[in-house]
Protein backbone atom coordinates (compact mmCIF):
# COMPACT_ATOMS: atom_id res chain seq x y z
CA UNK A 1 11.33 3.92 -34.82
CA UNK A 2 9.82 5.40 -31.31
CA UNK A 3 12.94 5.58 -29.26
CA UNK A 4 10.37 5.89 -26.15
CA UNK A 5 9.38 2.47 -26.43
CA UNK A 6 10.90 0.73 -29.11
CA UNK A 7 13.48 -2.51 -27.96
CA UNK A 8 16.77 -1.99 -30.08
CA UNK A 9 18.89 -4.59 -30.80
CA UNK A 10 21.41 -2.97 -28.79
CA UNK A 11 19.24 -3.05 -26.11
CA UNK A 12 18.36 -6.73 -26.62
CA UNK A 13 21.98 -7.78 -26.76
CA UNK A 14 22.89 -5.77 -23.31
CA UNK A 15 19.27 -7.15 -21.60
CA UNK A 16 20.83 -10.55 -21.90
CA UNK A 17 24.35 -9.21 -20.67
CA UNK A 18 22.41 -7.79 -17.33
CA UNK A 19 20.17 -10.73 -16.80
CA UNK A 20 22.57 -13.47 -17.03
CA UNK A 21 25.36 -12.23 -14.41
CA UNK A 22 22.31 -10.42 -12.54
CA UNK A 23 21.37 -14.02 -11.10
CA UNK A 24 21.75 -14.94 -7.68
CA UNK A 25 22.12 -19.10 -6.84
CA UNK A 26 18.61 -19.65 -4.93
CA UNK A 27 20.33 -22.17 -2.36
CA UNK A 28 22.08 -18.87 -1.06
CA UNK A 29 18.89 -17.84 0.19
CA UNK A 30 18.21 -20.91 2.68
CA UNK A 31 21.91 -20.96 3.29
CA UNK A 32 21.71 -17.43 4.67
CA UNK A 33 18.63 -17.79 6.42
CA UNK A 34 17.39 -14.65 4.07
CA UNK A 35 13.36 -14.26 4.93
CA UNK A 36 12.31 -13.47 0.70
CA UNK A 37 9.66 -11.36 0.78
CA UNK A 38 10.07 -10.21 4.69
CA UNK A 39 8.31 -13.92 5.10
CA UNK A 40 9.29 -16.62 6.69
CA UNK A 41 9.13 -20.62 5.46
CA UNK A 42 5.90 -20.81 6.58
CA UNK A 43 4.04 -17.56 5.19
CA UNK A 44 4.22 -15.33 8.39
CA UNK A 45 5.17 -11.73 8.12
CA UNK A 46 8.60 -10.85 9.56
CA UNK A 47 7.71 -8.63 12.57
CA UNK A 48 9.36 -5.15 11.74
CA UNK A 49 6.63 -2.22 13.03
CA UNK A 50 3.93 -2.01 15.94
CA UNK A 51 0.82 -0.33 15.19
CA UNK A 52 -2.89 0.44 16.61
CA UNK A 53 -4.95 0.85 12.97
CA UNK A 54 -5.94 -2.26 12.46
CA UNK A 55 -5.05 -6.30 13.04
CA UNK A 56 -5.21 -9.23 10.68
CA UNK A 57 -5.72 -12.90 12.95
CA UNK A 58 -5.96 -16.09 11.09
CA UNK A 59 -4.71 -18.30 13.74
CA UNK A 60 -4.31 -19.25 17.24
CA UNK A 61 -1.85 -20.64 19.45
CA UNK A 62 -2.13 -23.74 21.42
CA UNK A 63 0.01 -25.67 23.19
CA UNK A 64 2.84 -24.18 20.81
CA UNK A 65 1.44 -24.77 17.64
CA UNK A 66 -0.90 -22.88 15.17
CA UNK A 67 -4.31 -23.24 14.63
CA UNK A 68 -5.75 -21.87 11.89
CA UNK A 69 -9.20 -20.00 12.89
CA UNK A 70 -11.94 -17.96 10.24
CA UNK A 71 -10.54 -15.29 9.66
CA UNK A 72 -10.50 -11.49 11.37
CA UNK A 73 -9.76 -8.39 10.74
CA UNK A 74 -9.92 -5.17 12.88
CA UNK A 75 -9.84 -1.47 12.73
CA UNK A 76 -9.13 0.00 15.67
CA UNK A 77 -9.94 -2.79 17.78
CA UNK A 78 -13.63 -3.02 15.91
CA UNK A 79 -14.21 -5.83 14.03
CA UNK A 80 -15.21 -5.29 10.36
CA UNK A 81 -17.97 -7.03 10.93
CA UNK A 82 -19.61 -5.12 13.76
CA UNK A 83 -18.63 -1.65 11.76
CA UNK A 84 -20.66 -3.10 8.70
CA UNK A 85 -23.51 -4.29 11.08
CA UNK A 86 -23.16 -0.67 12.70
CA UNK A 87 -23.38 1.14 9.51
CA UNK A 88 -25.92 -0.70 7.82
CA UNK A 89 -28.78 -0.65 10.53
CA UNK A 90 -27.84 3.06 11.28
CA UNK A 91 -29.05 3.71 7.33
CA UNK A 92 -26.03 5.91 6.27
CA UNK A 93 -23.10 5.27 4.54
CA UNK A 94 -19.71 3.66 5.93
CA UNK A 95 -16.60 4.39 3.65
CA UNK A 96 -16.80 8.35 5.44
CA UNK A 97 -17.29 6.68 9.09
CA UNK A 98 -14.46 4.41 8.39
CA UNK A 99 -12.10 6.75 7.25
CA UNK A 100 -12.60 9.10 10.38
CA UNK A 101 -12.05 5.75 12.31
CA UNK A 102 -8.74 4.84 10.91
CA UNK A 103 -7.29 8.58 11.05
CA UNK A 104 -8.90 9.67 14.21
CA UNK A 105 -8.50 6.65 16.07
CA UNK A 106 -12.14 6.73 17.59
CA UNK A 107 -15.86 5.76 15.85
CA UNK A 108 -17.27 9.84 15.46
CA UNK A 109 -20.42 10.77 16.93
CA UNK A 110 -23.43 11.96 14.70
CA UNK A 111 -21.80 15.55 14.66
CA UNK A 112 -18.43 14.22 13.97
CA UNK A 113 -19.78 11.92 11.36
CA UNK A 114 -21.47 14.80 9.59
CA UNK A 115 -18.63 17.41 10.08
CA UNK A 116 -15.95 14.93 8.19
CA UNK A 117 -18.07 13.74 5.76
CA UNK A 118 -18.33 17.87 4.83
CA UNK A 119 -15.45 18.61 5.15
CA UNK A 120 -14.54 15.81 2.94
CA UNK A 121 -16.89 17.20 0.31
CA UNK A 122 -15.55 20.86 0.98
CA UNK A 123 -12.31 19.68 -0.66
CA UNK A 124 -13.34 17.36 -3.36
CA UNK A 125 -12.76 20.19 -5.66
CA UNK A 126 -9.62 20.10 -7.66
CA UNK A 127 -7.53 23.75 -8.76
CA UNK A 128 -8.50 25.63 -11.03
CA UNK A 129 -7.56 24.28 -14.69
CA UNK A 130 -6.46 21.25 -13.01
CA UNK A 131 -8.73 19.05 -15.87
CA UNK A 132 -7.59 20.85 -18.31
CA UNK A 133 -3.90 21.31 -18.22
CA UNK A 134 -3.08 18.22 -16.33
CA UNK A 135 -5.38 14.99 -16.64
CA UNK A 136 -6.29 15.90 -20.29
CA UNK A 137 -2.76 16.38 -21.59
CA UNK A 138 -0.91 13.19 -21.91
CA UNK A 139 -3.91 10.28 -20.93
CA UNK A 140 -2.17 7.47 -19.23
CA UNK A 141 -3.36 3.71 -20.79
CA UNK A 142 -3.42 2.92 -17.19
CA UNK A 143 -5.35 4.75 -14.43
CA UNK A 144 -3.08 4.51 -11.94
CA UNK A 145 -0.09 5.71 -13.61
CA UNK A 146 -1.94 8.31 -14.25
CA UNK A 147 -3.19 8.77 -10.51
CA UNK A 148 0.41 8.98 -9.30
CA UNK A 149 1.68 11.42 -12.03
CA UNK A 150 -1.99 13.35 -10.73
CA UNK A 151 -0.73 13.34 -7.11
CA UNK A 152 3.08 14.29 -7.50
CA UNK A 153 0.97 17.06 -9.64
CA UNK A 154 -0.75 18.37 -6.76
CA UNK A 155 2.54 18.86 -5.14
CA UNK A 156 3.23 22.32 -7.15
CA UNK A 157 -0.31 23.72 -6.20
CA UNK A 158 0.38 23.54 -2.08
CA UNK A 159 2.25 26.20 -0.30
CA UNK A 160 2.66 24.01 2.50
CA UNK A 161 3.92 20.64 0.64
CA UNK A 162 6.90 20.51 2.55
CA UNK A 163 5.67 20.80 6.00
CA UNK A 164 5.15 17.08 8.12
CA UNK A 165 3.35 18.55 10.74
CA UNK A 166 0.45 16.40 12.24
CA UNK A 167 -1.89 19.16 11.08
CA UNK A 168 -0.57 19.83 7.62
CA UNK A 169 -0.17 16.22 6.98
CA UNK A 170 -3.90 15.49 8.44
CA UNK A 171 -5.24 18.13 6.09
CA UNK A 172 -3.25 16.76 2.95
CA UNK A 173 -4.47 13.70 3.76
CA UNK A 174 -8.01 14.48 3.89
CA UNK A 175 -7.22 16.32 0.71
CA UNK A 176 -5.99 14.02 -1.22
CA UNK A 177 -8.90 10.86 0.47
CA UNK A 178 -11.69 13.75 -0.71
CA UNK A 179 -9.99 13.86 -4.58
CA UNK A 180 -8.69 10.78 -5.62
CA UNK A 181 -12.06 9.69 -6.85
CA UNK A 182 -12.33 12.66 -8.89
CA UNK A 183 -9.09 12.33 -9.98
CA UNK A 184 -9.78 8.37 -10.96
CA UNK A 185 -12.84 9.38 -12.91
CA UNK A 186 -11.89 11.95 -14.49
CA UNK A 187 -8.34 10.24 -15.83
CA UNK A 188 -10.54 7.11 -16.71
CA UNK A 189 -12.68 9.53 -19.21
CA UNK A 190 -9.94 10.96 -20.65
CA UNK A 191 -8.39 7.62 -21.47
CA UNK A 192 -11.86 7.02 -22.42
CA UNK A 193 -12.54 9.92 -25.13
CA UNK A 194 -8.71 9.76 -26.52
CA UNK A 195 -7.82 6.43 -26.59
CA UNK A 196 -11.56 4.93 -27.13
CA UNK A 197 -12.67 7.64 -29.01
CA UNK A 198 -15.96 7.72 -27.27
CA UNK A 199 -17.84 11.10 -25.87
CA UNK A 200 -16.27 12.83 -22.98
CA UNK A 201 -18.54 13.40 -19.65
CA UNK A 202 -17.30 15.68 -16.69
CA UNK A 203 -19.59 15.79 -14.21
CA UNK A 204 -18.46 17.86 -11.33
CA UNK A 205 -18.42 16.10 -7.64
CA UNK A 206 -21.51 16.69 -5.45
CA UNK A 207 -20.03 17.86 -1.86
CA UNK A 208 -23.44 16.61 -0.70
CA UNK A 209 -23.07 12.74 -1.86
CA UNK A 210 -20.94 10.41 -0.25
CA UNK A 211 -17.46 8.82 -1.83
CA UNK A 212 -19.75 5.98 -2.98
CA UNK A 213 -22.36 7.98 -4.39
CA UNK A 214 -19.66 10.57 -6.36
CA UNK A 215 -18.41 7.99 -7.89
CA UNK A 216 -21.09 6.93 -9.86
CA UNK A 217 -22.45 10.14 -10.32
CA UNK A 218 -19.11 11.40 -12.03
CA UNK A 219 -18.40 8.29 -14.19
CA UNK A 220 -22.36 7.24 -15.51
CA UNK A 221 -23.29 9.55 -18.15
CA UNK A 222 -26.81 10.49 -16.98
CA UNK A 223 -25.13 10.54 -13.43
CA UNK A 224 -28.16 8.13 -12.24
CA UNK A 225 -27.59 5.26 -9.80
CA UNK A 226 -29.41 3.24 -7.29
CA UNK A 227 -29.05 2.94 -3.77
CA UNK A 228 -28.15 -0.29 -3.69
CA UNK A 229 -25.31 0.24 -6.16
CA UNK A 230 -24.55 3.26 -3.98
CA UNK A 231 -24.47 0.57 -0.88
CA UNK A 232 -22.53 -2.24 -2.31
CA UNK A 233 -19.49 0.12 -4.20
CA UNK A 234 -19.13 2.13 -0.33
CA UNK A 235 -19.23 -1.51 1.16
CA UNK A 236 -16.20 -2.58 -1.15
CA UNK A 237 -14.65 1.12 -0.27
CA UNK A 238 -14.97 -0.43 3.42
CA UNK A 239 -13.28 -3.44 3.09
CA UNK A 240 -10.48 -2.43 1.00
CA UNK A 241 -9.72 0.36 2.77
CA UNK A 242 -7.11 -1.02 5.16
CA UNK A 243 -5.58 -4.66 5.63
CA UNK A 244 -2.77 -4.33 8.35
CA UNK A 245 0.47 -2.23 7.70
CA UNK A 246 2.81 -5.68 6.56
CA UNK A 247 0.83 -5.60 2.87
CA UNK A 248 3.14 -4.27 0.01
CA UNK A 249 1.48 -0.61 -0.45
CA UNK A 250 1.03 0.19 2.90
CA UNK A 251 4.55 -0.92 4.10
CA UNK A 252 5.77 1.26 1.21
CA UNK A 253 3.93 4.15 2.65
CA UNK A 254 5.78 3.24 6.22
CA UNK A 255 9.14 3.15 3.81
CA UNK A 256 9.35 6.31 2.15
CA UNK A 257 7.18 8.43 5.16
CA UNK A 258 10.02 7.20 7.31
CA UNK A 259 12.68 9.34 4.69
CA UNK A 260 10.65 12.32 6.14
CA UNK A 261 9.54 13.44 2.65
CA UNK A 262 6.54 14.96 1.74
CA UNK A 263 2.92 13.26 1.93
CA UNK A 264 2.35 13.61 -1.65
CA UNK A 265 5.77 11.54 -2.53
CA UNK A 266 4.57 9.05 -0.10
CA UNK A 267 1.33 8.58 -1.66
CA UNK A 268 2.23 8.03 -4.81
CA UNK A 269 4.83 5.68 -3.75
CA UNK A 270 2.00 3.84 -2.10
CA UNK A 271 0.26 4.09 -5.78
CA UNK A 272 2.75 2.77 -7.67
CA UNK A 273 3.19 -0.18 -5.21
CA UNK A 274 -0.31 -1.36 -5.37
CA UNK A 275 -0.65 -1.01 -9.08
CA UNK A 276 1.58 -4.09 -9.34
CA UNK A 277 -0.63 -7.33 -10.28
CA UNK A 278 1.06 -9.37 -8.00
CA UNK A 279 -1.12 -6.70 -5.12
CA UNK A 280 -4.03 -4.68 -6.50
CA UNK A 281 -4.56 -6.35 -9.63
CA UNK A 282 -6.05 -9.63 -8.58
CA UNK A 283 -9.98 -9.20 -9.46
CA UNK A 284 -9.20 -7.98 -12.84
CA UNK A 285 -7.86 -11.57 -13.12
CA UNK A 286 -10.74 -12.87 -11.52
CA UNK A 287 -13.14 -11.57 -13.86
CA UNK A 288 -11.32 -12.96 -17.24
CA UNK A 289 -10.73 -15.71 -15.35
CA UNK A 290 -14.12 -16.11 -14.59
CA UNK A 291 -15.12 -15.25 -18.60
CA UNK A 292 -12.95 -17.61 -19.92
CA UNK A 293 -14.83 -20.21 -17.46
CA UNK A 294 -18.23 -19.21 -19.17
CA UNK A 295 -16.89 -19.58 -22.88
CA UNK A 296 -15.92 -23.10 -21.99
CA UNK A 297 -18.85 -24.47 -19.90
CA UNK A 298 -22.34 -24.72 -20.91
CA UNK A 299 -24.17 -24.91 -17.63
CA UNK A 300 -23.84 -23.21 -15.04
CA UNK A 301 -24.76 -25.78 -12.66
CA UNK A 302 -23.47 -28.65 -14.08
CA UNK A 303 -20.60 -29.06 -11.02
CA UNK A 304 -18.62 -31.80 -13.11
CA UNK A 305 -18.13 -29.90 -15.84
CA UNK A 306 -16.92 -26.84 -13.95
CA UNK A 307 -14.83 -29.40 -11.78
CA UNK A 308 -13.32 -30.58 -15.43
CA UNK A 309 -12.29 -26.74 -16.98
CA UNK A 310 -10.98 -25.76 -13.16
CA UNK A 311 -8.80 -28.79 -13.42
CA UNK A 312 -7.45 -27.75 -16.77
CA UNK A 313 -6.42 -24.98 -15.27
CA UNK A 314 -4.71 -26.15 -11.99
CA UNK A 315 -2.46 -27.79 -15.07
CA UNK A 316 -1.70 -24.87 -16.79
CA UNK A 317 -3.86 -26.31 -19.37
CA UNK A 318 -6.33 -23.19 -19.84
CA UNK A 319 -6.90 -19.97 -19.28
CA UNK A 320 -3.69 -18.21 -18.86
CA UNK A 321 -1.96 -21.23 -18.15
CA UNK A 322 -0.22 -20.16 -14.75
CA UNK A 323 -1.61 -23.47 -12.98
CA UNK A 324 -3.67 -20.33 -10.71
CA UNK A 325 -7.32 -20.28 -9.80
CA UNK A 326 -7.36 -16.67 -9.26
CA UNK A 327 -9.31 -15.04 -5.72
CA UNK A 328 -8.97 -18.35 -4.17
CA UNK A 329 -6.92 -18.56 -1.04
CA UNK A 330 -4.70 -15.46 0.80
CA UNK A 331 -1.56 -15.00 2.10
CA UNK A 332 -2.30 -14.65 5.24
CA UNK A 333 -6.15 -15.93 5.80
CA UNK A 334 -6.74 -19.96 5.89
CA UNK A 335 -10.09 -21.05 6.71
CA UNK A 336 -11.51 -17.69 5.49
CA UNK A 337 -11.03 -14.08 4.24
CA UNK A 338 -13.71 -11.66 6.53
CA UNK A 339 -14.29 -9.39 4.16
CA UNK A 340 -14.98 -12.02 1.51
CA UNK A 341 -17.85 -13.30 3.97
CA UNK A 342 -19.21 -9.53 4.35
CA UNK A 343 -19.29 -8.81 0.93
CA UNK A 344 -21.04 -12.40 -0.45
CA UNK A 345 -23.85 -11.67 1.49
CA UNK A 346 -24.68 -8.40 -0.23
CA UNK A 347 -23.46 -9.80 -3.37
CA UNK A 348 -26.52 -11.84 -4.03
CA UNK A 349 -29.24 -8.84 -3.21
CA UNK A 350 -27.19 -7.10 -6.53
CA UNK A 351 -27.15 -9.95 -8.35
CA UNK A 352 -31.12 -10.72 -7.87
CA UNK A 353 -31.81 -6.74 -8.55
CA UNK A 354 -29.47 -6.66 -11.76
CA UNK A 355 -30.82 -10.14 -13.27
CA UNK A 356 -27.80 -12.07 -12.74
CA UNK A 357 -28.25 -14.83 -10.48
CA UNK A 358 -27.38 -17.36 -12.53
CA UNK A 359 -23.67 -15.98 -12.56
CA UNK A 360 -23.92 -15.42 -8.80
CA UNK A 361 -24.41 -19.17 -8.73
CA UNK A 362 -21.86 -20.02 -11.04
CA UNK A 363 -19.25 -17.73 -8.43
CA UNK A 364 -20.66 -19.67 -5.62
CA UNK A 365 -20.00 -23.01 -7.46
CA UNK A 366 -16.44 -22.22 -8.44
CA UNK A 367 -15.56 -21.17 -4.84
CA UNK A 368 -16.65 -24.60 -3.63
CA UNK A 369 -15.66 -26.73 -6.46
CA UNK A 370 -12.02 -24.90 -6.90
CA UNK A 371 -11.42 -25.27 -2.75
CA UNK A 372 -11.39 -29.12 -3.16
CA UNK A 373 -9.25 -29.77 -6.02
CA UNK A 374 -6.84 -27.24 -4.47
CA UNK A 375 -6.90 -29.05 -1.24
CA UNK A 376 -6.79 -32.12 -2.93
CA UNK A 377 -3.86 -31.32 -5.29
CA UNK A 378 -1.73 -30.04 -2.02
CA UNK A 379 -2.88 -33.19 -0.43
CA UNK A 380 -3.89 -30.96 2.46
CA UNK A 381 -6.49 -30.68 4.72
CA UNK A 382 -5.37 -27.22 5.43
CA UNK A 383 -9.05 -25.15 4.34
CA UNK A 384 -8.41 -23.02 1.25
CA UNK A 385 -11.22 -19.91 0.77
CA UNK A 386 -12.11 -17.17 -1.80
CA UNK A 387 -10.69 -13.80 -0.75
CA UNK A 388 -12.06 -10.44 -1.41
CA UNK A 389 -11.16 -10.04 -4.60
CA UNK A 390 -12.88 -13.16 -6.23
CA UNK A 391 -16.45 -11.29 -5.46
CA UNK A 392 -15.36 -7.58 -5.60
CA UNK A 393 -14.89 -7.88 -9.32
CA UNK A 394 -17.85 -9.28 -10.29
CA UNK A 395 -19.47 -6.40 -7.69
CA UNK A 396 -17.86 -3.90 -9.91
CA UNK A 397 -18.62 -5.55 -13.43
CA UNK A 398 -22.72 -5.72 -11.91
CA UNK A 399 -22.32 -1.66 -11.31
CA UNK A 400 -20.88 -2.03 -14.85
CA UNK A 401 -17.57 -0.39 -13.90
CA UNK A 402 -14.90 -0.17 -16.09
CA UNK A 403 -11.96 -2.50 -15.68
CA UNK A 404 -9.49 0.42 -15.84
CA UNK A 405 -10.94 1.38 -12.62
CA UNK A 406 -11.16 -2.20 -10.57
CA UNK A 407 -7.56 -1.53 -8.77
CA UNK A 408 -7.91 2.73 -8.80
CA UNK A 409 -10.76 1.71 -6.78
CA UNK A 410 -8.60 -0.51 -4.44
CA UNK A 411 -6.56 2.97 -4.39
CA UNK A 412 -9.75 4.97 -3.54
CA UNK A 413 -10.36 3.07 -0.78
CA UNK A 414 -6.54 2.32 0.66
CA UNK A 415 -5.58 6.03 0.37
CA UNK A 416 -7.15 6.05 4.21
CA UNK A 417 -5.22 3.15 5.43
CA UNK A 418 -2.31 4.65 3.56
CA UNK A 419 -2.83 8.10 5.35
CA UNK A 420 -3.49 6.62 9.15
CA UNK A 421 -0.24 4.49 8.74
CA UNK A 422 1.94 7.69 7.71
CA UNK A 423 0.41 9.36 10.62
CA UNK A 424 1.26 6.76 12.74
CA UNK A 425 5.16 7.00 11.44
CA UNK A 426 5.68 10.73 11.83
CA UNK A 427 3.81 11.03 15.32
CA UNK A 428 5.74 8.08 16.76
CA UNK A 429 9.83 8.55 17.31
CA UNK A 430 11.37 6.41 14.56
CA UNK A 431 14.06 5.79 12.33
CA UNK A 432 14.82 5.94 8.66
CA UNK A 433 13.52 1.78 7.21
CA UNK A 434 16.73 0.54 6.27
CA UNK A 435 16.80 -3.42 6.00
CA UNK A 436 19.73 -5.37 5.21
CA UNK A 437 21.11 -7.17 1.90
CA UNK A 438 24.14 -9.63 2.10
CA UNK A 439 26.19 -9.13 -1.01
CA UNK A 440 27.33 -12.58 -2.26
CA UNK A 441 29.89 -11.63 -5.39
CA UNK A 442 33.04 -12.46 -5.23
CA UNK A 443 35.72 -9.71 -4.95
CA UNK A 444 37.43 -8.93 -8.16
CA UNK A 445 40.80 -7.58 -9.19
CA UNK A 446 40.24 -4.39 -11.67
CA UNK A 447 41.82 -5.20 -15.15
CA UNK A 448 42.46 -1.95 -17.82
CA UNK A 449 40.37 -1.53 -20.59
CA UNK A 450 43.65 -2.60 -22.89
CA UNK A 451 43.32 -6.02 -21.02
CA UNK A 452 39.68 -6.85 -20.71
CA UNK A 453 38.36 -9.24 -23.69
């Protein structure tokens, strides 16, 4: 018996103690008014922050009432958009130029640009035995466990851990943007060679490459990678790397920074958030998803028969019978999800270079095919759309990407959303985030131990 992780029956007999008087009648919740989720009835955020990073719009107002629009998202006033445009005919890479825009507050010039993106390389080297005695010993399963455990780590090795200065929490910031890649790769090839048993590669980070570039370079085993890989995996970086501050991660960063603890506590609170699958584990589902579809069709193109298995789905039929079409619709987008437009039309360029068209196609069918039965089944005319996630996975599985990495990626990325919104908390007066909870038990008299039965 593993007392680590093995369920005793004593612990089976007290789980059904705790979850039977640990449930609260649901009809309190509209009887209270409660807002589950910080949400109200109709899907809006609760307003409880201001901030300038970056701005989520999915509707408009008119005469009172709300009119769902394409979708739009914004950092720093710029839409994402433009800043791909921008980056894209300038020839140079945008995940760097983003991240300066989110902390900074301001699009760098060309000296700017190229300062950053060194300095970003000048600390992209981890301490000294760091491999060794920490990401080695003790793989995690999962890379994101192991990624928090990693930056808690990193904790012991700064002198200045404690300090929430602007400029000490700028630099650990930077710090910990410039290694979480390495610290992704690196945990994914130890899971790799202990768990897999397959040969161990650690190739040390280039300070001249860009995030996109490292990546690759670290994880492939001959370190070689094309430029249009390069292009699409910093593209993704881009548009995961910040999506308002109401999402769960990111409001978890605003949480705990508010405590006033250190940035390294906050970031791996921010970790530990998005590993949940209900947040950064959505295009892992999309790709089984998406492989279960392909077992059980025979043509791509054939639009009934894809129309048949996505309706066997919708009733919990097949697949993993949740009734869910995974990476179609958004919590906060309607008509569409921006960054699902920017990335689709890259998408096919990979596809086309990596032989795979006829699964880009078979994406581009299920996105059309799974919006109408949706809208259909909700009796709705209210536009449903595939969101980032239902192209960013089959991105990563084309750059043939792991799936232990898919949401450390998301990570990758959000650490500089993560880091501009705890900025944003310490340099702006605030108070501890304390929401309320209504406690609805009844009062009770205490009765001895000699009386209770």
């Amino acid at each position: 018996m593993n007392r680590y992780s093995d369920l005793t029956p004593e612990i089976i007999e007290l789980s059904k103690i705790c979850s039977e008087n640990g449930v609260i009648d649901p009809e309190f919740y509209t009887k209270y008014d409660v807002k589950r989720g910080l949400r109200d009835a109709d899907g809006k955020g609760v307003l409880t922050g201001l901030t300038e990073i970056s701005e989520v719009t999915s509707v408009t107002h008119k005469d009172g009432k709300r009119i769902p629009i394409p979708g739009k998202l914004y950092y720093r006033g710029y839409s994402i958009e433009d800043l791909v445009r921008g980056f894209i005919n300038d020839k140079h890479f945008g995940f760097e130029e983003i991240t300066y825009l989110l902390l900074m507050g301001n699009l760098p010039n060309k000296k700017e640009f190229e300062d950053f993106s060194n300095l970003i390389g000048y600390y992209r080297t981890l301490p000294d035995s760091f491999v060794r005695d920490i990401i080695m010993k003790a793989p995690s399963r999962n890379i994101m466990n192991a990624l928090s455990k990693e930056v808690l780590t990193l904790y012991s090795y700064d002198e200045k851990a404690e300090d929430t200065s602007v400029p000490n929490v700028l630099r650990q910031c930077i710090q910990l943007i410039a290694l979480l890649p390495v610290l992704a790769v690196y945990s994914y090839q130890a899971f790799n060679y202990y768990h897999n048993k397959q040969s161990l590669f650690i190739h040390s980070p280039q300070p001249h490459l860009s995030t996109a570039e490292n990546i690759l370079y670290m994880l492939r085993p001959d370190s070689e990678y094309t430029k249009l890989e390069a292009k699409l995996l910093d593209m993704a970086l881009v548009l995961h790397a910040e999506h308002g501050g109401g999402n769960n991660s990111t409001f978890t960063t605003h949480v705990v920074s508010s405590s006033g603890t250190d940035t390294y506590s906050a970031i791996a609170a921010a970790l530990c958030s998005l590993k949940g699958p209900k947040h950064g584990g959505a295009n892992i589902k999309v790709v089984k998803m998406i492989n279960d579809i392909k077992q059980n069709i025979t043509d791509y193109n054939n639009k009934e028969q894809i129309k048949e298995y996505l309706t066997k789905i919708l009733n919990k039929e097949a697949f993993d019978k949740s009734g869910l079409i995974y990476g179609m619709g958004h919590a906060v987008y309607t008509i569409s999800d921006p960054r699902a437009r920017v990335f689709k039309s890259f998408v096919k360029s990979l596809s086309e270079e990596k032989g795979r068209q006829a699964e880009y196609q078979l994406y581009c069918n299920i996105e059309e095919i799974a919006a109408e039965l949706i809208m259909e089944r909700r009796k709705s005319d209210k536009k449903i759309s595939a969101n980032v996630d239902f192209y960013s996975g089959f991105v990563y599985s084309m750059l043939n990407l792991p799936a232990k990495l898919f949401t450390p990626l998301f990570a990758i990325a959000r650490v500089s959303g993560w880091s501009a919104h705890r900025l944003e908390e310490l340099v702006n007066p605030s108070k501890i985030i304390r929401p309320a909870y209504m406690n609805v038990h009844d009062r009770m008299e205490y009765i001895t131990m000699k009386d209770r039965k």
